[in-house]
N, C-alpha and C. Protein backbone atom coordinates (compact mmCIF):
# COMPACT_ATOMS: atom_id res chain seq x y z
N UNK A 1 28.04 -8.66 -22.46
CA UNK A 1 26.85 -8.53 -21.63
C UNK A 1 26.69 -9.79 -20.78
N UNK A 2 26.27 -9.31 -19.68
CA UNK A 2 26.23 -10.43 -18.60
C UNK A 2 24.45 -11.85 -19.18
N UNK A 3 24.73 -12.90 -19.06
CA UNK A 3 23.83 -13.73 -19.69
C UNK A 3 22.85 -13.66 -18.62
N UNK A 4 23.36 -13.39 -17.33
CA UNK A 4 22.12 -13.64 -16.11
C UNK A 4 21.11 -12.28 -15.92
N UNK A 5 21.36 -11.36 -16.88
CA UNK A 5 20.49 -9.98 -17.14
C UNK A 5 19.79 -10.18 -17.96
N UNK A 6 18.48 -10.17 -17.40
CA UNK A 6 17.11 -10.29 -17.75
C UNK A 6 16.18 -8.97 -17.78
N UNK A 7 15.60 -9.24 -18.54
CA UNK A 7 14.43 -7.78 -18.84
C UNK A 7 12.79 -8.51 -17.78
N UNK A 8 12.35 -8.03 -16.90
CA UNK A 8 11.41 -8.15 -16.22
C UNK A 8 9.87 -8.12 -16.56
N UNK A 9 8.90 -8.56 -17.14
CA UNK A 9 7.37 -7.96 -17.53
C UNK A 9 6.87 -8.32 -16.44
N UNK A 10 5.58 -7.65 -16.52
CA UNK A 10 4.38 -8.15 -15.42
C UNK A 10 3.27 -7.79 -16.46
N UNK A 11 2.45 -8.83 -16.85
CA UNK A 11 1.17 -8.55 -17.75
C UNK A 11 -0.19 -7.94 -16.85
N UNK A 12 -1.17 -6.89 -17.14
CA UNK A 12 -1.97 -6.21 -16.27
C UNK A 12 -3.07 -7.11 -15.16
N UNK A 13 -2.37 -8.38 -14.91
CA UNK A 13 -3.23 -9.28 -14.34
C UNK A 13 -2.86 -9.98 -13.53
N UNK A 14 -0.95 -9.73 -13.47
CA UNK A 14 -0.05 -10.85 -12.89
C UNK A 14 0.41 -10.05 -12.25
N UNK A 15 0.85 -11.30 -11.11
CA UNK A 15 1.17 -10.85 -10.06
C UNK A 15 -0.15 -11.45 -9.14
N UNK A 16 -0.18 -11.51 -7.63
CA UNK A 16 -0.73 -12.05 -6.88
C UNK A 16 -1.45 -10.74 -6.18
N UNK A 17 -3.24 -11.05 -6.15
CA UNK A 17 -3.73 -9.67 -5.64
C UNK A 17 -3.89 -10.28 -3.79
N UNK A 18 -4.20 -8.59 -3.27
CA UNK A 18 -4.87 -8.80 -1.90
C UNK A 18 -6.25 -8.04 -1.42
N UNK A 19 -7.16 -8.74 -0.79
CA UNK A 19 -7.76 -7.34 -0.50
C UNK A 19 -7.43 -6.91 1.24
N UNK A 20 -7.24 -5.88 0.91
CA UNK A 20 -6.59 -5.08 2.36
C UNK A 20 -7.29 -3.88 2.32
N UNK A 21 -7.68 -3.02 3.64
CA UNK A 21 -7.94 -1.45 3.90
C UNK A 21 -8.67 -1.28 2.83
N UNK A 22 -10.27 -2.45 2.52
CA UNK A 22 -10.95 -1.53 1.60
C UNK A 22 -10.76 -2.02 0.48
N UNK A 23 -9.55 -2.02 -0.22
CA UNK A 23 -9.21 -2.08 -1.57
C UNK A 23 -8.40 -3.30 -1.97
N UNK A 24 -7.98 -3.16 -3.20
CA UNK A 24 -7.24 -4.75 -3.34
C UNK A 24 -5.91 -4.01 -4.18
N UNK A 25 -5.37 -5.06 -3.58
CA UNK A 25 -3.70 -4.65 -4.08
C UNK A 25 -3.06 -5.33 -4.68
N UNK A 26 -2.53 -5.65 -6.07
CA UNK A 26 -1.70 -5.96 -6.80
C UNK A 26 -0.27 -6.24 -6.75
N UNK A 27 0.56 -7.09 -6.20
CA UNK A 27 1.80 -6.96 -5.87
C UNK A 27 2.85 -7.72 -7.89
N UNK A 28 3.02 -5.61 -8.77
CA UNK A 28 3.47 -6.04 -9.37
C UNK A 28 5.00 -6.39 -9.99
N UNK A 29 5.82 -6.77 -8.97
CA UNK A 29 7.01 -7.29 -9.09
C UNK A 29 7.58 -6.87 -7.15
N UNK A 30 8.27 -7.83 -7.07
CA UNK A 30 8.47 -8.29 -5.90
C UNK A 30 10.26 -7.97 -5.58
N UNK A 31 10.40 -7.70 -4.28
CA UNK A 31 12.15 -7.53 -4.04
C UNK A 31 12.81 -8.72 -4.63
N UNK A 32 12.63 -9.93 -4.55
CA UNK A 32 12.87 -11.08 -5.27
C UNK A 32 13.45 -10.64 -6.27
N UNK A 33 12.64 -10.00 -7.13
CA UNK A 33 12.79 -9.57 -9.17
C UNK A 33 13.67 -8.37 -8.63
N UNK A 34 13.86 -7.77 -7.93
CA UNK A 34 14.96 -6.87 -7.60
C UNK A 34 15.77 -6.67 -6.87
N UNK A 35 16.03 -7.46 -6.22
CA UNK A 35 17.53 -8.06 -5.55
C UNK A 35 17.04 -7.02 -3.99
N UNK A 36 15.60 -7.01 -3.82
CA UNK A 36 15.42 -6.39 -3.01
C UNK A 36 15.67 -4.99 -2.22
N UNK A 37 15.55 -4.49 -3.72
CA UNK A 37 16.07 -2.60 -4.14
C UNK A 37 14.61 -1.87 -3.76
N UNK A 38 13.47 -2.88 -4.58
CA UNK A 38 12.22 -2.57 -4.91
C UNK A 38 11.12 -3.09 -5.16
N UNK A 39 9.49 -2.91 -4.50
CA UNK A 39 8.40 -3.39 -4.95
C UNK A 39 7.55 -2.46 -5.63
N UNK A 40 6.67 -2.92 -6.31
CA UNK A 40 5.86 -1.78 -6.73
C UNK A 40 4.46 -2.61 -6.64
N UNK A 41 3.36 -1.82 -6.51
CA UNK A 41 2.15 -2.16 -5.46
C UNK A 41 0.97 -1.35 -6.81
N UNK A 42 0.61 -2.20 -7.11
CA UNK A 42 -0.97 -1.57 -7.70
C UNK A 42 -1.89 -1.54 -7.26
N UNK A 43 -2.53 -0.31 -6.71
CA UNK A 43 -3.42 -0.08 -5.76
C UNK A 43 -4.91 -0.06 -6.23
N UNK A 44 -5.68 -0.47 -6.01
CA UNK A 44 -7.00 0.17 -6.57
C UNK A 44 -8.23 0.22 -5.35
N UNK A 45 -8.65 1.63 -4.23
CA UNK A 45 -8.78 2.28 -3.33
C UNK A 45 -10.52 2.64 -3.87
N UNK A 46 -11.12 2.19 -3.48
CA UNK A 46 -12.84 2.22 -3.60
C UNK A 46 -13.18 3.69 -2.50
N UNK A 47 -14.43 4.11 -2.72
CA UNK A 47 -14.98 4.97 -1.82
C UNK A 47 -14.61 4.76 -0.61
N UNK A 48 -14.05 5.54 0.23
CA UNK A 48 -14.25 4.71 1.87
C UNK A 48 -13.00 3.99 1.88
N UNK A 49 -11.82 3.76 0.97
CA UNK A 49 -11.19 3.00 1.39
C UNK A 49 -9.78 3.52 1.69
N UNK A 50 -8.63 3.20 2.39
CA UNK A 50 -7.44 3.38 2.62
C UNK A 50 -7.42 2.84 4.17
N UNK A 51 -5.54 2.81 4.04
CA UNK A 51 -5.09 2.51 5.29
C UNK A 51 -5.31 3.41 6.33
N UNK A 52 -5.13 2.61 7.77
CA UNK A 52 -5.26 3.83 8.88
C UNK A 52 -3.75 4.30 9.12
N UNK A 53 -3.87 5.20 10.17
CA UNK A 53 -2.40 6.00 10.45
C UNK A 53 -1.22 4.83 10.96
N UNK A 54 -0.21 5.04 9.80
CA UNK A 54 0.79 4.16 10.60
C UNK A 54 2.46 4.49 9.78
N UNK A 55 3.35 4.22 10.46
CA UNK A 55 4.43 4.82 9.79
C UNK A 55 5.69 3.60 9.90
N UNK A 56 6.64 3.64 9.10
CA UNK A 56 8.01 3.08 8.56
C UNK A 56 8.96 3.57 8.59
N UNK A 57 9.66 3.72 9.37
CA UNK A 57 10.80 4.60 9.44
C UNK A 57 11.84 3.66 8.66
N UNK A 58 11.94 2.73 8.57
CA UNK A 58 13.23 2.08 7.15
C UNK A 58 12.53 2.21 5.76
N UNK A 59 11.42 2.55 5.89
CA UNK A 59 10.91 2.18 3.64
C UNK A 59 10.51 3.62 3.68
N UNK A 60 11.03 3.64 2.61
CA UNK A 60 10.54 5.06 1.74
C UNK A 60 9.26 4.46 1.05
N UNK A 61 8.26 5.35 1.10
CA UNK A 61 7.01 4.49 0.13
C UNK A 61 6.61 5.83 -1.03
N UNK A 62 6.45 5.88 -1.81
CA UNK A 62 5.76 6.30 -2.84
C UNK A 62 4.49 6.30 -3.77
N UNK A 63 3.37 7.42 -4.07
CA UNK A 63 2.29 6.93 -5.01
C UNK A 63 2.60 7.98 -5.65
N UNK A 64 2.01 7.73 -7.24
CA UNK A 64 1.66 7.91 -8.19
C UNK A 64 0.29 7.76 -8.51
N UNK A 65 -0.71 8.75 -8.21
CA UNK A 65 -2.06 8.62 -8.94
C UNK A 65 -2.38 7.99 -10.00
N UNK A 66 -3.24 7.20 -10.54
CA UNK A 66 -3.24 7.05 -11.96
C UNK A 66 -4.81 7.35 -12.24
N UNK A 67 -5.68 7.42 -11.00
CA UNK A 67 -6.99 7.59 -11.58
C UNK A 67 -7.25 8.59 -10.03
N UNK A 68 -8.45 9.23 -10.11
CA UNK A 68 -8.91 9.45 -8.98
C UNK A 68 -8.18 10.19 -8.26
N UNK A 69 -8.94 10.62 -6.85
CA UNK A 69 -8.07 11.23 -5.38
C UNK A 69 -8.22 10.91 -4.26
N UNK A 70 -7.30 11.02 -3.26
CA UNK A 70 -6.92 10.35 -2.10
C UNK A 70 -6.46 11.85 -1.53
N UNK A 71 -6.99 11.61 -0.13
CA UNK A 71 -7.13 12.31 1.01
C UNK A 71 -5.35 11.98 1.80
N UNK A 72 -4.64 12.59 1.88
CA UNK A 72 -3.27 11.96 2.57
C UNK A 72 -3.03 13.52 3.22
N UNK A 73 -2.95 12.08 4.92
CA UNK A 73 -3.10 12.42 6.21
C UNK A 73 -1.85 12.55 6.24
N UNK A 74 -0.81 13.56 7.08
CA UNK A 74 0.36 12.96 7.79
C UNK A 74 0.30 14.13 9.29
N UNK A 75 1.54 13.95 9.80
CA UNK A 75 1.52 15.16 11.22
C UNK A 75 1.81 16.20 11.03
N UNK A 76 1.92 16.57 9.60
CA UNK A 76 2.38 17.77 9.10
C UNK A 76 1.19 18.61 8.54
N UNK A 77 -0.35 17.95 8.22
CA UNK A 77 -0.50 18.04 7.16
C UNK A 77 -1.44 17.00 6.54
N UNK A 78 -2.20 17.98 5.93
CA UNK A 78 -3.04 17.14 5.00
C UNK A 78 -3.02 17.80 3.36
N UNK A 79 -3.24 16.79 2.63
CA UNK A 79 -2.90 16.56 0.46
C UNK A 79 -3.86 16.28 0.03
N UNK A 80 -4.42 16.98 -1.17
CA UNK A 80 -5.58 15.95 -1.37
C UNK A 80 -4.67 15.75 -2.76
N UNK A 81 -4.22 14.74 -3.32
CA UNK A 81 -3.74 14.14 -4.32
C UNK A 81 -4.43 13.61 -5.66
N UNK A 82 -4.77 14.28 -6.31
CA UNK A 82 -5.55 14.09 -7.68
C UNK A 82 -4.96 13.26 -8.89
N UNK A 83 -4.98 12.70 -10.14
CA UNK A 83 -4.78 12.34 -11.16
C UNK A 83 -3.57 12.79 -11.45
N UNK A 84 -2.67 12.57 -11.39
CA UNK A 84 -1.17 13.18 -11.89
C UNK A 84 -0.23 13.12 -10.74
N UNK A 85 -0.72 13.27 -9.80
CA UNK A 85 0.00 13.68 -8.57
C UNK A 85 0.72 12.53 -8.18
N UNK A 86 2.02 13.11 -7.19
CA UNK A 86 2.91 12.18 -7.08
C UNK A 86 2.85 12.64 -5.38
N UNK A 87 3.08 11.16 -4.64
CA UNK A 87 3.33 11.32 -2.95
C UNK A 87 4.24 10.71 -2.31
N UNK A 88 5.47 11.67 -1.95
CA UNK A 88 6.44 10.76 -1.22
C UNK A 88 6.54 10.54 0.39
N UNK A 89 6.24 9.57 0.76
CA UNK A 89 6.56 9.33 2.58
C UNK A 89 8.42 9.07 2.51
N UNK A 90 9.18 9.89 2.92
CA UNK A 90 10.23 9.60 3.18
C UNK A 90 10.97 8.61 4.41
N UNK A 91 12.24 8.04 4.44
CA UNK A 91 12.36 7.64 5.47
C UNK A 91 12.48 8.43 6.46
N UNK A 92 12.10 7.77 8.15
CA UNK A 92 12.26 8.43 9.05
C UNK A 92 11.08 8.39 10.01
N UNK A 93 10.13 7.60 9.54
CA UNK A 93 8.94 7.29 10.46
C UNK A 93 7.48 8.29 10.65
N UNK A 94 7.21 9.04 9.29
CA UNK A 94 6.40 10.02 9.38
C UNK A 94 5.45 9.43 9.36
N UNK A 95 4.10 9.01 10.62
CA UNK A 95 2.86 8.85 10.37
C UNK A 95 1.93 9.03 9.20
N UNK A 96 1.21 8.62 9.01
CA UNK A 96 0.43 8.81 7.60
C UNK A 96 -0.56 7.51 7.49
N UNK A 97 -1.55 8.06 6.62
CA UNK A 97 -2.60 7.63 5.90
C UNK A 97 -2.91 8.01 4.79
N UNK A 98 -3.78 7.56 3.81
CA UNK A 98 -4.22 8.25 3.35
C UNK A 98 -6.27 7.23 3.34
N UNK A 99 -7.09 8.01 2.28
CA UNK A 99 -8.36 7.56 2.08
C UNK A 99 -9.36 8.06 1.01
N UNK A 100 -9.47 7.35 0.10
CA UNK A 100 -10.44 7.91 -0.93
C UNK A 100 -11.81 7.96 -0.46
N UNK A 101 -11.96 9.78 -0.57
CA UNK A 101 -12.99 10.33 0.23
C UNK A 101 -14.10 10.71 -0.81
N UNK A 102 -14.09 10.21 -2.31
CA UNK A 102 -14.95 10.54 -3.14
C UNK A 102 -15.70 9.40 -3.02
N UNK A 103 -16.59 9.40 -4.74
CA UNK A 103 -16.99 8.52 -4.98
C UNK A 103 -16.75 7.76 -6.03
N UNK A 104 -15.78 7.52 -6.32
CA UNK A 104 -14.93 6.93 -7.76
C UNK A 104 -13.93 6.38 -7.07
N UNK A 105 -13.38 4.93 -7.72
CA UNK A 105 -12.36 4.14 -7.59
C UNK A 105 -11.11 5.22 -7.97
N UNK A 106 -10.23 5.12 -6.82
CA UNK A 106 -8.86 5.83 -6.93
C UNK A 106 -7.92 4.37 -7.25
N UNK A 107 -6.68 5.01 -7.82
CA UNK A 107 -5.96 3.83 -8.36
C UNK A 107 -4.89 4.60 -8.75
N UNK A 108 -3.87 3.49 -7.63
CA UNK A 108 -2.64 4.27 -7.30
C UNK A 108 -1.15 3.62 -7.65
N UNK A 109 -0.31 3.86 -8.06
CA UNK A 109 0.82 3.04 -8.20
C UNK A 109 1.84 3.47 -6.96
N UNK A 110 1.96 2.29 -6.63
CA UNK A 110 3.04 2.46 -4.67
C UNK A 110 4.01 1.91 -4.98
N UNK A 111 5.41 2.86 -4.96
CA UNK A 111 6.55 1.70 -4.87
C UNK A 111 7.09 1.78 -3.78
N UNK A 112 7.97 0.78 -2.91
CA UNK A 112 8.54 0.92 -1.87
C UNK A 112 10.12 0.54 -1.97
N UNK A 113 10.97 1.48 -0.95
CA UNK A 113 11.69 1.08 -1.14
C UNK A 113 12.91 1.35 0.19
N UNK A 114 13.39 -0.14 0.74
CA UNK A 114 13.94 -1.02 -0.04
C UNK A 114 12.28 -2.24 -0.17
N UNK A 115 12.60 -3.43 -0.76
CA UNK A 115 11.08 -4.13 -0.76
C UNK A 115 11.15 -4.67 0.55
N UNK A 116 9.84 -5.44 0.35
CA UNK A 116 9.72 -6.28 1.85
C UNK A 116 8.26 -5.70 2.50
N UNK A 117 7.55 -4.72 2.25
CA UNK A 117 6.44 -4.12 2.23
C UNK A 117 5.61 -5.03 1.48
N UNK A 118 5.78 -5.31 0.06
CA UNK A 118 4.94 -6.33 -0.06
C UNK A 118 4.39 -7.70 0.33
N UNK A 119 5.63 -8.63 1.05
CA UNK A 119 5.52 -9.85 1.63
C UNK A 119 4.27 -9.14 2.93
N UNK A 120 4.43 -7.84 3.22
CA UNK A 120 3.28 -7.63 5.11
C UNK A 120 2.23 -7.64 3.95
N UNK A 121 1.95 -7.04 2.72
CA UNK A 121 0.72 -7.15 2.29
C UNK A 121 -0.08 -8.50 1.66
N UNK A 122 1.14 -9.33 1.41
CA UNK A 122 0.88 -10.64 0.96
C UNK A 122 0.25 -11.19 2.43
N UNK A 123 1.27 -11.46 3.88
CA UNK A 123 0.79 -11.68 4.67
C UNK A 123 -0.02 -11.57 5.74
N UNK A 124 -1.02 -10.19 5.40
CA UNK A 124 -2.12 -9.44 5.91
C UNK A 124 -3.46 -9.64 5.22
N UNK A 125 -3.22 -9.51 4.04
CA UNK A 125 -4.66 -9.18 2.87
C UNK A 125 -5.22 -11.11 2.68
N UNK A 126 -5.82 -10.74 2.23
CA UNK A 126 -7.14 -11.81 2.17
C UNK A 126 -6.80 -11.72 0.33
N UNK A 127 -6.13 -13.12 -0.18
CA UNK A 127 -5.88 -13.48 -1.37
C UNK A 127 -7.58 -13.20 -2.44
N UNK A 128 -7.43 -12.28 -3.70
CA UNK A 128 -8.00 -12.19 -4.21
C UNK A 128 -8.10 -12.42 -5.93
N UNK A 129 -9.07 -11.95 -6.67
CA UNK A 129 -8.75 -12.14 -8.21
C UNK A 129 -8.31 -10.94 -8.34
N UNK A 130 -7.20 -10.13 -9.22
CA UNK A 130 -7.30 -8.88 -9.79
C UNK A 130 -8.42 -8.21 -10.66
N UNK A 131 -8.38 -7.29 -8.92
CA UNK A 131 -9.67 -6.34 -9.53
C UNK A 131 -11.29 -6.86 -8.68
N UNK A 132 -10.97 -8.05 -7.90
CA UNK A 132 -11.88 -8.15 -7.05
C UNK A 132 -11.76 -7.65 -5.85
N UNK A 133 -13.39 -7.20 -5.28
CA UNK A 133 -12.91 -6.68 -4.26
C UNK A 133 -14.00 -7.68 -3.33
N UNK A 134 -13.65 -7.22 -1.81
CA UNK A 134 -14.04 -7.58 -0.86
C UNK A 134 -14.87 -6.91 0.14
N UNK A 135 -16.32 -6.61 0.55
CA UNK A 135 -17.08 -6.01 1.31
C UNK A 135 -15.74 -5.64 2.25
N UNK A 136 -15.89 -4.78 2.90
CA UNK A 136 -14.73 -4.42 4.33
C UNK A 136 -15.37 -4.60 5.36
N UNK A 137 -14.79 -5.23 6.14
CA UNK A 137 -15.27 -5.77 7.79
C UNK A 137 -13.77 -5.55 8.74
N UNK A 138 -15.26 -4.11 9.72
CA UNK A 138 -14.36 -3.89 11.08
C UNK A 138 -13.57 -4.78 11.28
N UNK A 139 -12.46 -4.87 11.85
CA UNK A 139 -11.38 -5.75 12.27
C UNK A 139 -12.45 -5.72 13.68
N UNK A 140 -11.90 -6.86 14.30
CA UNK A 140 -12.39 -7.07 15.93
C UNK A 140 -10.99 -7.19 16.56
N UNK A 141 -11.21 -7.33 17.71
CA UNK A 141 -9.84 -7.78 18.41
C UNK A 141 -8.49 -8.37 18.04
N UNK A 142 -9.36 -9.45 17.82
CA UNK A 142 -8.19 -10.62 17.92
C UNK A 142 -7.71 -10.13 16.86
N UNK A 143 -8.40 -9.40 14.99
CA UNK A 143 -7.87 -9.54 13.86
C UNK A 143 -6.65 -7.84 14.10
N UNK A 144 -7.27 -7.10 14.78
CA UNK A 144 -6.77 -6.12 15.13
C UNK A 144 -4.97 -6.49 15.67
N UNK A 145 -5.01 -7.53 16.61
CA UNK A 145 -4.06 -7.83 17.04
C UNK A 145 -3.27 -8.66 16.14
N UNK A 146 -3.98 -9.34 15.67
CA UNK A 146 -3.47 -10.05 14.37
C UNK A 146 -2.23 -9.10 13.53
N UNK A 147 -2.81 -8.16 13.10
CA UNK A 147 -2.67 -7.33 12.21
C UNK A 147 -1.54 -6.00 12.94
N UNK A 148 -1.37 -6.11 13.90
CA UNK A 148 -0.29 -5.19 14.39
C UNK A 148 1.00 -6.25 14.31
N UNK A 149 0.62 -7.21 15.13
CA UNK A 149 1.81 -8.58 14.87
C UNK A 149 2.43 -8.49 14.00
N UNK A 150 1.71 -8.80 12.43
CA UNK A 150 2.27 -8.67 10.96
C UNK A 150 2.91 -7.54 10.59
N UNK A 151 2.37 -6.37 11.30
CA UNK A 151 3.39 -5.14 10.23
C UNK A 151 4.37 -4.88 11.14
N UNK A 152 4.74 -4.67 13.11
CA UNK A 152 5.41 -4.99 13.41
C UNK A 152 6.88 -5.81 12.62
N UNK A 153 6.28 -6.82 12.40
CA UNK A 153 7.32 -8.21 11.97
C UNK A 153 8.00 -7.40 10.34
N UNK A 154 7.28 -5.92 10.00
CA UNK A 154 7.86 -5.68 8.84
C UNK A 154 7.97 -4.36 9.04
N UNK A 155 8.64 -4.05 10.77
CA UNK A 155 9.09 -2.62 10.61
C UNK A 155 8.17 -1.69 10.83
N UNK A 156 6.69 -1.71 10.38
CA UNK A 156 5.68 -0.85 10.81
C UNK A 156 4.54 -0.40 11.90
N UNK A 157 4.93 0.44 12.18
CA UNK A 157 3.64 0.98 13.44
C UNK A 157 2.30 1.12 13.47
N UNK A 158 1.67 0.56 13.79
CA UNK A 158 0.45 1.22 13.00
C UNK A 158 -0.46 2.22 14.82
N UNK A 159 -1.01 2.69 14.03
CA UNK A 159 -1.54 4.01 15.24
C UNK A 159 -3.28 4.35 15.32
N UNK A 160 -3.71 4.25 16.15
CA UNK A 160 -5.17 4.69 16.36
C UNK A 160 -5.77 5.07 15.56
N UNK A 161 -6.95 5.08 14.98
CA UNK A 161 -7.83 5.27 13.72
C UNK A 161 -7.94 6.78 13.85
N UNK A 162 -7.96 7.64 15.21
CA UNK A 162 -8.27 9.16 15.17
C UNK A 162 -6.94 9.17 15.52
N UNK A 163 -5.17 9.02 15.11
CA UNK A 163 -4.88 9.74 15.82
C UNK A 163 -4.18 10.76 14.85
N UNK A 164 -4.68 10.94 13.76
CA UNK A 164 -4.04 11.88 12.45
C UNK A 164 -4.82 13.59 12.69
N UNK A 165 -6.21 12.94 13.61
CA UNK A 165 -7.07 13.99 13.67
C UNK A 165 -8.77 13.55 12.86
């Protein structure tokens, strides 16, 4: 057996949070810890909260419900994704959103893949405690522009707040 093969943990607290789109995000293991195969993203999505329409045509992204439901937008199509449910954005650049349209914390497990999705959320979100969240404030201009810059720089489009419908 190779000596440089290591077994990976993340304890329910570790890892570095963000708050982004509403909610705060958990980044729990990083392309780093996977030779950049894979991230996986712990989501936790308040009333009112999710990303707006925007798409990746190099990352496959993935959720896994673990609590709650989410509203997921794409051009095909709309999901409402409940407790169990699994959601794949494939590669190829399919627009999408999604948004927890109840009133209960949704809480989602996102993996992406290949990684590198997490460094735009490290370098977008507003550093938090796990499990804190952050009032949400309209973006204005400049943060608007801000914020296309960053996902740009990681491959992603992002698209008009109505343009899913």
């Amino acid at each position: 057996m190779d000596n440089q093969v290591k077994l990976t943990t993340t304890g329910a607290a570790d890892g570095p949070s963000v708050s982004m789109a509403g909610g705060t995000y958990r980044i729990v293991i990083t392309g780093k810890e996977t030779n950049g195969m894979y991230a996986v993203i712990d989501m936790l999505v308040p009333p009112g909260g999710g990303p707006g329409p925007h798409a990746h045509a190099e990352v496959q992204e993935s959720f896994y419900v673990l609590e709650g439901d989410i509203e997921v937008k794409t051009e095909t199509g709309t999901y409402t994704a409940t407790k169990g449910s699994f959601v794949n954005i494939p590669l190829g650049g399919l627009v999408h959103c999604f948004k927890n349209k109840t009133n209960k914390m949704a809480h989602l497990l996102c993996t992406v893949m290949p990684a590198g999705m997490e460094n735009m959320f490290l370098e977008m979100g507003r550093p938090v405690d796990a499990g804190q969240f952050l009032p949400p404030q309209p973006p204005d201009a400049a943060m608007l522009e801000k914020m296309k810059r960053i996902a740009e720089k990681y491959g992603q489009k992002l698209y008009p707040p109505d343009y899913l419908g």
